[in-house]
Protein backbone atom coordinates (compact mmCIF):
# COMPACT_ATOMS: atom_id res chain seq x y z
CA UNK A 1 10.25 -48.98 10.80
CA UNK A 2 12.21 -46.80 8.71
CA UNK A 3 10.39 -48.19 5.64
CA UNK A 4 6.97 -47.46 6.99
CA UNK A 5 8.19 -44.23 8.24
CA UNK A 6 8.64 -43.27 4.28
CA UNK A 7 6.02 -45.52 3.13
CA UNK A 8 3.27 -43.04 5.73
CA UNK A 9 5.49 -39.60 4.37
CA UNK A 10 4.69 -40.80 0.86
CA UNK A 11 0.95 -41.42 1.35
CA UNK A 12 0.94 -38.26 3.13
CA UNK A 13 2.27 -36.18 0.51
CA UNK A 14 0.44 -38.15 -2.20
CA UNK A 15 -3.17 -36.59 -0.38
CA UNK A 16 -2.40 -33.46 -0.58
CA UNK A 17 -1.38 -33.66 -4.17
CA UNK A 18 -4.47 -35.16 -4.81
CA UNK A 19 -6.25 -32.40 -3.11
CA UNK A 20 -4.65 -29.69 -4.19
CA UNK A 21 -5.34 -31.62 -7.92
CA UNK A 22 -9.02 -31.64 -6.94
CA UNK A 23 -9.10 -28.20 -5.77
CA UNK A 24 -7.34 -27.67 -9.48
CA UNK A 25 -10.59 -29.53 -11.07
CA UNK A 26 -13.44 -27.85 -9.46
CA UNK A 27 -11.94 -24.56 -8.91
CA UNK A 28 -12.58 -22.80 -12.57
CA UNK A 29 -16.24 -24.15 -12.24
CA UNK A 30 -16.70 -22.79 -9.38
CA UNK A 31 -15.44 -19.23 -11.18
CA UNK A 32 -17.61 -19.57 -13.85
CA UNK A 33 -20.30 -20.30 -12.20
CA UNK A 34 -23.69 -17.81 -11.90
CA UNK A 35 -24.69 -19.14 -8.96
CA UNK A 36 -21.07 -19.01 -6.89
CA UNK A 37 -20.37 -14.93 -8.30
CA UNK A 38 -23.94 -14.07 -7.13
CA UNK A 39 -23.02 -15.09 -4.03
CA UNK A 40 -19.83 -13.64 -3.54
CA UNK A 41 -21.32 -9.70 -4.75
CA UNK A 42 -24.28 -10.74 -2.17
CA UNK A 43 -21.66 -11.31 0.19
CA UNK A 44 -19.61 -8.18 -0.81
CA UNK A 45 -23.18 -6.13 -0.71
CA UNK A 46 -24.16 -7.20 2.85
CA UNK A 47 -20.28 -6.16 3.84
CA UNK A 48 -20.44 -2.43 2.11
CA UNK A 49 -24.45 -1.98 3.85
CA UNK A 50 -22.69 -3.19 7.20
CA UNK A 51 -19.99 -0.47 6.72
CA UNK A 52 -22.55 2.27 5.77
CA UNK A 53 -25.03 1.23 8.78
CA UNK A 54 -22.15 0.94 11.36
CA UNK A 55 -20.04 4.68 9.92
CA UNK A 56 -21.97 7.40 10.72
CA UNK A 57 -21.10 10.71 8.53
CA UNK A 58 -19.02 13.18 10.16
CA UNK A 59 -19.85 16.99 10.34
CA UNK A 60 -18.71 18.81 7.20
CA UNK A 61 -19.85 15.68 4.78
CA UNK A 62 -21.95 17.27 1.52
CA UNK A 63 -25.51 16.02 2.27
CA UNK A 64 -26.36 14.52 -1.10
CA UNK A 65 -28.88 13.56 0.36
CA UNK A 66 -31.34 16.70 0.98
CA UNK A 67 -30.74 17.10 -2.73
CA UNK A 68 -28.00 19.84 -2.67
CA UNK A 69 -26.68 18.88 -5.91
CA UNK A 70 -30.40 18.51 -7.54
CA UNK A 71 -29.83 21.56 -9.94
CA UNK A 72 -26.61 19.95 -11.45
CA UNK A 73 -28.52 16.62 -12.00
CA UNK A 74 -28.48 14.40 -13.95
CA UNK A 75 -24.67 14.76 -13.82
CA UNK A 76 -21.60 12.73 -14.20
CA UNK A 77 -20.18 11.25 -10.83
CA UNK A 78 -16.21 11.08 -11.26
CA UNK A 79 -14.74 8.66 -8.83
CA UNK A 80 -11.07 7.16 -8.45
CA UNK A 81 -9.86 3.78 -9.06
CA UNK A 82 -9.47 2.02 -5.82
CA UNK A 83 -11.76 4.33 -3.30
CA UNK A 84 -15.19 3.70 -5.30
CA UNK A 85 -15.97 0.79 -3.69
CA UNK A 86 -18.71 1.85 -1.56
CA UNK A 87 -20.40 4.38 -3.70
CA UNK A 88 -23.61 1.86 -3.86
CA UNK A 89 -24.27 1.97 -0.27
CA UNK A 90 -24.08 5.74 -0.13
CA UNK A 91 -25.71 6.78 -3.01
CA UNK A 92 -29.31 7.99 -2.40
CA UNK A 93 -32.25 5.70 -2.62
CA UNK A 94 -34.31 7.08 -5.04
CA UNK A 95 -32.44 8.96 -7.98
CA UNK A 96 -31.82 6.30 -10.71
CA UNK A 97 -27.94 5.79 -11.56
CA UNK A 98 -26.21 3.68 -14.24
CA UNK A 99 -22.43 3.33 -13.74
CA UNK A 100 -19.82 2.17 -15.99
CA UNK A 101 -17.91 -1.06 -14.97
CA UNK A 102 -14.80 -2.35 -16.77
CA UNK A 103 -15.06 -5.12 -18.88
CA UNK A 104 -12.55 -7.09 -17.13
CA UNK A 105 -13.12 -10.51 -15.27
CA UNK A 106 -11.89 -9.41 -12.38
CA UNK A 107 -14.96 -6.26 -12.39
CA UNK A 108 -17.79 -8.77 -12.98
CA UNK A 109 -18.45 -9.29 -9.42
CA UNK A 110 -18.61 -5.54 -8.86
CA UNK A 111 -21.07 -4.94 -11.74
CA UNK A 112 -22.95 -8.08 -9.96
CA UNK A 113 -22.98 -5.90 -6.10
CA UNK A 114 -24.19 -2.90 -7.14
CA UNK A 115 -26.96 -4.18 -9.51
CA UNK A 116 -28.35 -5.55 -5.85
CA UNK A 117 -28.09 -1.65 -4.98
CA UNK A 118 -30.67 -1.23 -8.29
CA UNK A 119 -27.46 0.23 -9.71
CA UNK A 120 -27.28 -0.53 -13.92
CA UNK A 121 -24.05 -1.55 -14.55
CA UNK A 122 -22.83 -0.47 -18.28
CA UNK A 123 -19.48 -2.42 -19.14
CA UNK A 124 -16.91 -0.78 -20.39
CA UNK A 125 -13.61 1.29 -20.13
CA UNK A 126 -13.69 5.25 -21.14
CA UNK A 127 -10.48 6.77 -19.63
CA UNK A 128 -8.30 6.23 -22.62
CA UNK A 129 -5.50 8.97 -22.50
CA UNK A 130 -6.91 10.40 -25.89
CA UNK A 131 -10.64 10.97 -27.04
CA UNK A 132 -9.77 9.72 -30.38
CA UNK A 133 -8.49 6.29 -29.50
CA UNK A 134 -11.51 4.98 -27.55
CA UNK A 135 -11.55 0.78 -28.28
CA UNK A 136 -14.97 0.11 -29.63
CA UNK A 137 -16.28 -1.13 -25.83
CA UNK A 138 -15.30 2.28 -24.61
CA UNK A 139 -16.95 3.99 -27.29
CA UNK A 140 -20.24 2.09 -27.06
CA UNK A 141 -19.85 2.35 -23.15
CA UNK A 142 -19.83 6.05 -23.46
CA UNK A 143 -22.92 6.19 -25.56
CA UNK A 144 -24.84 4.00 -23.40
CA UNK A 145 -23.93 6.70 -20.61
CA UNK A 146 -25.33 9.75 -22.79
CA UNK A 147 -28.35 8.06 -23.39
CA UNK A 148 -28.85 7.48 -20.08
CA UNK A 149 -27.69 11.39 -19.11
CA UNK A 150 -30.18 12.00 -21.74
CA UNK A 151 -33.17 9.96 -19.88
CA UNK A 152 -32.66 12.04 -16.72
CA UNK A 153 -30.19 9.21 -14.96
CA UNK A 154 -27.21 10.16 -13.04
CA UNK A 155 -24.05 8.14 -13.74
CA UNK A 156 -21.28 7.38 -12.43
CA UNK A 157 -17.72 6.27 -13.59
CA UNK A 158 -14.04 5.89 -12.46
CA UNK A 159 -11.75 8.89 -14.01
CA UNK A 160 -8.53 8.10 -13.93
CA UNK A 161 -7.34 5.54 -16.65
CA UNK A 162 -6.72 1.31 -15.39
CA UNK A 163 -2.99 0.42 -14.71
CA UNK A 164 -2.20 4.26 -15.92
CA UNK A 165 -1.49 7.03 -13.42
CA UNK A 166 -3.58 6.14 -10.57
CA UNK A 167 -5.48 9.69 -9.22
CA UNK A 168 -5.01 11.50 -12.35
CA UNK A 169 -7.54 11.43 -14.59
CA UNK A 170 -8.41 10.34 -18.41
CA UNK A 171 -10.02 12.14 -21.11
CA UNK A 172 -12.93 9.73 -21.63
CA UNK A 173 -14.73 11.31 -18.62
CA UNK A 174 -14.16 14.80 -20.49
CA UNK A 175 -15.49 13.92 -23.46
CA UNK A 176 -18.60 12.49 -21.97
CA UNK A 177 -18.93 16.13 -20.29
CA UNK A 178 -18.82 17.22 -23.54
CA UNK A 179 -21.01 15.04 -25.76
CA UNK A 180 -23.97 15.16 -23.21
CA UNK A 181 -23.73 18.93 -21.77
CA UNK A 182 -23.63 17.43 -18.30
CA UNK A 183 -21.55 18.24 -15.55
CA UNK A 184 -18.96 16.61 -13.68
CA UNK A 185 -19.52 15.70 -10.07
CA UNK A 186 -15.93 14.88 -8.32
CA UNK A 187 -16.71 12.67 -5.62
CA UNK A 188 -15.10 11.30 -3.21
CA UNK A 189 -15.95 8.63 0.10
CA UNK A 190 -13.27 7.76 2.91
CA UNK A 191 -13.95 5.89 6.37
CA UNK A 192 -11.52 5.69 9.62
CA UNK A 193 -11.25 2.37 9.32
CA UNK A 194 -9.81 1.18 6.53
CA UNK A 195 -7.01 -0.73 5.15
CA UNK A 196 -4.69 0.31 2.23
CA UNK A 197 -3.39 -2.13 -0.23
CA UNK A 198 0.35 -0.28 -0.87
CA UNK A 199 0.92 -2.93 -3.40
CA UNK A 200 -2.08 -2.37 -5.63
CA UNK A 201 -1.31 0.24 -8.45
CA UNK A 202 -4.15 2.22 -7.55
CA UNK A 203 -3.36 1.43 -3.79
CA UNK A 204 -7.09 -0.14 -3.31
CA UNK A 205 -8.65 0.99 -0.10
CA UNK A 206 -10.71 -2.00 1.83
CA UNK A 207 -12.98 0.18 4.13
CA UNK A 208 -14.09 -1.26 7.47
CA UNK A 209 -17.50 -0.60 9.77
CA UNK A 210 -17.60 0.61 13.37
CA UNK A 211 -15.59 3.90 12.33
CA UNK A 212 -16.64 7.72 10.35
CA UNK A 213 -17.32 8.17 7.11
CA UNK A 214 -17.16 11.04 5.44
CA UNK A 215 -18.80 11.85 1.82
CA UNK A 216 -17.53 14.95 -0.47
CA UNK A 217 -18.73 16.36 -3.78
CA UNK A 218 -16.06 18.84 -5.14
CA UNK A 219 -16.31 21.56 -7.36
CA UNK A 220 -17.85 20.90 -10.65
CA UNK A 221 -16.39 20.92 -14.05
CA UNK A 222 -18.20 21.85 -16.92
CA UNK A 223 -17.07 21.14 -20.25
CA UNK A 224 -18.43 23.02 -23.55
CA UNK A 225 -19.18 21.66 -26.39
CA UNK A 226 -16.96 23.45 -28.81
CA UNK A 227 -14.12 22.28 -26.51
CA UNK A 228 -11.17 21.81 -28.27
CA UNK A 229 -8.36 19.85 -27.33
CA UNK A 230 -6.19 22.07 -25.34
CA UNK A 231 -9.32 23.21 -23.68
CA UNK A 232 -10.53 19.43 -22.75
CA UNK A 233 -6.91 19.07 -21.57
CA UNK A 234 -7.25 21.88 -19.22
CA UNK A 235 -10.57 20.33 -18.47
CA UNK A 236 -8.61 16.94 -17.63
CA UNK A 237 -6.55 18.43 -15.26
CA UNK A 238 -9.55 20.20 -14.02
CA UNK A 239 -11.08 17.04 -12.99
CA UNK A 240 -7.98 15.99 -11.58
CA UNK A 241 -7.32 18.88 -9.52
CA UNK A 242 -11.28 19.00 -8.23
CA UNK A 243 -11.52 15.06 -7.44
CA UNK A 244 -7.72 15.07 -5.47
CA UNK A 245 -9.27 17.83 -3.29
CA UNK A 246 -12.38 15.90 -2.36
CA UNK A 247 -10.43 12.90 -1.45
CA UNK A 248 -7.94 15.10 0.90
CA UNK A 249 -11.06 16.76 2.64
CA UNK A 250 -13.01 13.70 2.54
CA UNK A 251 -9.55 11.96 4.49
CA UNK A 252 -9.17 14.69 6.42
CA UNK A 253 -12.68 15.05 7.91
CA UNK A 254 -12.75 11.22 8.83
CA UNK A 255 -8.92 11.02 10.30
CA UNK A 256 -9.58 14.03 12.68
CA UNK A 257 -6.42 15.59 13.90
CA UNK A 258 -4.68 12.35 13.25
């Protein structure tokens, strides 16, 4: 008994080795594959439409909408790491946007969502710490956003710098301001229901439907052209300063008196 006792534990474990090996095997296809990431950002754009169809706007929210910003357009739309997720779904229908999207594996997906939202995704990273030490994706990134500022396209793109000081932002968003003439649009989207991931470095916020959302512009930054560097630094905090006040009042308007 006691042999077939061991015999059965042994078989046992052997399965799930062999699983977990198989799992192993078809896993990194399954990764790669154009098929399985286009339906995960279909899956991921159904969830962010759910949230925007199910969180009504609460009084106070800029109406973007009714074209209140239309004399600053096209502009640059500065955003924070970690709360940008559902800037597709709330983004007028309409006004053409391109958006920059890190180059990353793990940012494929999103560049993958909001082309569904007839969003072009440019892939890239410009919030390097110092306008003269863009990597040569960053630069051409930032290029294919002027041209687009150029065409009469809004576009969008995360200010503060990956894995750096989360809510503080770089100088690549600065020196797009300044190469294109364009303004910069702090923005900012919160809902009630939402769930904060403490242990993310940018503390990634998961929003949920069935609560209030809230959208905020901030005050715009305008960068001249003959902007030297301890101007476009005061222009970097500028951004910072404008961007962390949209995403208090856009917090405070959906948590109430919480």
């Amino acid at each position: 008994m006691e042999h077939e006792a061991v015999k059965g534990a042994t078989g046992r474990a052997a399965g799930r080795g062999g699983t977990r090996t198989l799992w192993r095997r078809i896993r990194e296809p399954l990764a790669q594959s154009r098929f399985v990431k286009n339906f995960i950002a279909s899956l991921f754009a159904w969830f962010v439409r759910l949230i925007r169809i199910t969180s009504p706007l609460v009084k106070g929210s800029t109406q973007v909408a009714g074209g209140a910003y239309a004399y600053l357009e096209p502009g640059i739309i500065a955003l924070w790491h970690g709360q940008h997720l559902l800037t597709p779904a709330y983004y007028p229908k309409g006004r053409p946007l391109v958006a920059m999207v890190s180059r990353s594996a793990d940012a494929e997906l999103n560049a993958l969502m909001i082309e569904k939202f007839g969003i072009e995704a440019v892939r890239g990273s410009g919030g390097r710490d110092s306008s003269r030490h863009l990597d040569k994706g960053g630069a051409k990134a930032l290029i294919a956003l002027k041209k687009a500022l150029v065409a009469g396209k809004n576009v969008a793109m995360i200010a503060d710098i990956p894995h750096g000081t989360p809510r503080d932002a770089g100088l690549g968003i600065v020196l797009l301001a300044r190469l294109s003439g364009r303004p910069i649009l702090p923005s900012a989207i919160a809902t009630s229901r939402r769930k904060v991931l403490e242990k993310s470095w940018d503390k990634t916020t998961i929003n949920l439907p069935f609560g209030r959302s809230a959208v905020i512009v901030g005050t715009p930054v305008f960068v001249p052209a003959d902007a030297d560097d301890a101007e476009m630094e005061r222009k970097r905090q500028e951004v910072t300063a404008s961007l962390n006040a949209a995403t208090a009042e856009a917090y405070r308007l959906v948590d109430g008196d919480k």
